[in-house]
C-alpha atoms as a PDB file:
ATOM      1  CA  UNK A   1      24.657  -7.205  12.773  1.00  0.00           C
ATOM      2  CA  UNK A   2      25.816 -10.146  10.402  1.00  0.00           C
ATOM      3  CA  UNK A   3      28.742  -8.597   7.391  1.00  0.00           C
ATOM      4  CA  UNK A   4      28.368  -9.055   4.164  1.00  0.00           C
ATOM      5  CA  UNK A   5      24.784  -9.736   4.204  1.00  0.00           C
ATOM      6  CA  UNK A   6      23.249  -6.463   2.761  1.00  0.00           C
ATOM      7  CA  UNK A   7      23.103  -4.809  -0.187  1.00  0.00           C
ATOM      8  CA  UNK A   8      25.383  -2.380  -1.296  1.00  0.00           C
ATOM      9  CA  UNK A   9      23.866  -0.516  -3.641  1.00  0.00           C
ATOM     10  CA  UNK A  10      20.887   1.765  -2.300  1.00  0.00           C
ATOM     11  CA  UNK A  11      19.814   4.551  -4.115  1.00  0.00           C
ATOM     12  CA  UNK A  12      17.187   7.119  -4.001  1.00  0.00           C
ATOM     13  CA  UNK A  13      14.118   5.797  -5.636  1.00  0.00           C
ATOM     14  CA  UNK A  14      10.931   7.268  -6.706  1.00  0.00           C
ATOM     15  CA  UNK A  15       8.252   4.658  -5.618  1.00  0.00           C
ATOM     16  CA  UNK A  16       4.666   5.464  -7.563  1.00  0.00           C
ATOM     17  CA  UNK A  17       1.112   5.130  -5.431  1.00  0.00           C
ATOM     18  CA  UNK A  18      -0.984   4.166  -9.049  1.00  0.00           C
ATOM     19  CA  UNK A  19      -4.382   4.510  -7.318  1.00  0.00           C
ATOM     20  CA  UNK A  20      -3.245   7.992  -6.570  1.00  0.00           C
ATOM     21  CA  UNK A  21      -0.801   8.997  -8.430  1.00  0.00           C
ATOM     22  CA  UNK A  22       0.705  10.267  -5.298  1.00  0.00           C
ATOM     23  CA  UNK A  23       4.693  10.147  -5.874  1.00  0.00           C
ATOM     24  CA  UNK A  24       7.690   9.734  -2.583  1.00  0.00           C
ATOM     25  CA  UNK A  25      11.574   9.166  -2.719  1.00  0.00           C
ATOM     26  CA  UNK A  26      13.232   6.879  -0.519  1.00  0.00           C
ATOM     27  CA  UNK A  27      16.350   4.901  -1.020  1.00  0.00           C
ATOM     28  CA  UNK A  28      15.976   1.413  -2.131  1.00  0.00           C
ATOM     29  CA  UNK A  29      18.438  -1.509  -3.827  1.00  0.00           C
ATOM     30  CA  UNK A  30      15.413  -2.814  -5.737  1.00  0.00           C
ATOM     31  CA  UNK A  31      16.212  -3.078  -9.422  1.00  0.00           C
ATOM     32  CA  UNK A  32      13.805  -1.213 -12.121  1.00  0.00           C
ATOM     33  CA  UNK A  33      14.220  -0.392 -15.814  1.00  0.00           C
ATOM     34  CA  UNK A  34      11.942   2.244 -15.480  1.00  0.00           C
ATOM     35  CA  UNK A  35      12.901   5.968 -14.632  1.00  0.00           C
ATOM     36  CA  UNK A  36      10.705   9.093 -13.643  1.00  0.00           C
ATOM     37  CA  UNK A  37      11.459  12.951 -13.788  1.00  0.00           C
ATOM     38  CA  UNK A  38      10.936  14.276 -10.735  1.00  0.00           C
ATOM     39  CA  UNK A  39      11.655  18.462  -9.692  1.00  0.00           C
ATOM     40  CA  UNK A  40      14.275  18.153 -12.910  1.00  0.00           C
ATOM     41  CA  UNK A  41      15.726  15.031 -11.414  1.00  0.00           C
ATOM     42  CA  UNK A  42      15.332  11.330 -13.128  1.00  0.00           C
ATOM     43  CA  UNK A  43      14.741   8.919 -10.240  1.00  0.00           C
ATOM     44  CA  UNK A  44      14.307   4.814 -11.052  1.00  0.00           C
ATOM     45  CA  UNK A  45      10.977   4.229 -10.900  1.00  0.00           C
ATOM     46  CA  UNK A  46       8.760   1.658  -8.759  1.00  0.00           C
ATOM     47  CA  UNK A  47       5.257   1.215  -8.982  1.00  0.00           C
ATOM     48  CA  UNK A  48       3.040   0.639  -5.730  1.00  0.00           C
ATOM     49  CA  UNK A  49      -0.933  -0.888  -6.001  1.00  0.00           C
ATOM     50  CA  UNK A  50      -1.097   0.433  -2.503  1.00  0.00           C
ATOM     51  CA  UNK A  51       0.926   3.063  -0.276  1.00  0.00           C
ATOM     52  CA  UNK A  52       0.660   5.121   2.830  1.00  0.00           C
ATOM     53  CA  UNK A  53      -1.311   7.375   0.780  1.00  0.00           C
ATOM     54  CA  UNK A  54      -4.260   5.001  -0.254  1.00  0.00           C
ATOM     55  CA  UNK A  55      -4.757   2.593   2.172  1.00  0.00           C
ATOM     56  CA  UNK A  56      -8.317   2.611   4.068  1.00  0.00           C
ATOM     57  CA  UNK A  57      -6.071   1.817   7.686  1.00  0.00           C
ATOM     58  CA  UNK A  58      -3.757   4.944   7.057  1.00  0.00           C
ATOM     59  CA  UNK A  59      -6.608   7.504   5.266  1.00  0.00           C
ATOM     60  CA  UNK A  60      -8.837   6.832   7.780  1.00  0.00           C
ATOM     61  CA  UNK A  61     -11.674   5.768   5.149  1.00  0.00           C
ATOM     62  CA  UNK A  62     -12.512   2.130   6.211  1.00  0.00           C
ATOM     63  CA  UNK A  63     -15.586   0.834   5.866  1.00  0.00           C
ATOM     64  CA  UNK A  64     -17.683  -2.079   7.269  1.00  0.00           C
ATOM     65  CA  UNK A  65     -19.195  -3.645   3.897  1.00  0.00           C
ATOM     66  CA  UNK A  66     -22.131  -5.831   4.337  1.00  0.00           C
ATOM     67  CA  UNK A  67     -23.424  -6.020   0.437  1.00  0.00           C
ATOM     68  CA  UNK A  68     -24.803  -9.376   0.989  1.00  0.00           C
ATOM     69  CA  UNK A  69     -26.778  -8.096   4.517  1.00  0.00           C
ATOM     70  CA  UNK A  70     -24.533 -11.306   6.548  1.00  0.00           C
ATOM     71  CA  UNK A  71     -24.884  -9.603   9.830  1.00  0.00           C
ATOM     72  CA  UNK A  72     -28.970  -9.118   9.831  1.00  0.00           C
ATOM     73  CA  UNK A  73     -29.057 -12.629   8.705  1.00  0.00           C
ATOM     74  CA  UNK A  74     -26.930 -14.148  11.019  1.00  0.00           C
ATOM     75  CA  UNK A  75     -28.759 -12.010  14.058  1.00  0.00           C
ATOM     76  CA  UNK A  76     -31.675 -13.460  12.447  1.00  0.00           C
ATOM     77  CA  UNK A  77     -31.010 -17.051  12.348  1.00  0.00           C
ATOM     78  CA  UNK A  78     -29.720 -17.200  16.279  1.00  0.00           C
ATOM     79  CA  UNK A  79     -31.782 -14.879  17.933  1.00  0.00           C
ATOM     80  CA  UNK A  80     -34.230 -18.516  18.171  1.00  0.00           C
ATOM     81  CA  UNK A  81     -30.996 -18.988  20.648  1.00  0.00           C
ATOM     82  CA  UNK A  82     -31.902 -15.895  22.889  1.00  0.00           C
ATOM     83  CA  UNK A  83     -33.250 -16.280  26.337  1.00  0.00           C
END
């Protein structure tokens, strides 16, 4: 491991899921200038579009969206092609 290359100052963080409102501490040397209260304790405070909590791949909630109906029109257009 290369010296003098990492950060120093890691603290715990509270990082913010806003889809969810879903709320975990880590530690973190990001820098913030907001703060949250968490159990009593004030954490700095990062804000997440996405986490653990709300993504489709880790909920288990992904879906095959066809709005535009791509896949009957493509099975349409080469089944000419079948033999």
């Amino acid at each position: 491991m290369k010296k003098d290359i990492h950060p120093e100052n890691y603290r715990l963080v509270a990082f913010k899921d806003m889809s969810n409102e879903e709320v975990f501490i880590t530690k973190c040397a990001a820098e913030t200038k907001e703060t949250l209260d968490v159990d009593g304790v004030e954490y700095p405070l990062i804000k997440l579009e996405i986490s653990r909590t709300s993504h489709p791949f880790y909920t288990g909630k992904a879906k095959l969206l066809d709005t535009a109906g791509r896949i009957d029109k493509f099975k349409n257009k080469y089944e000419k092609f079948k033999k």
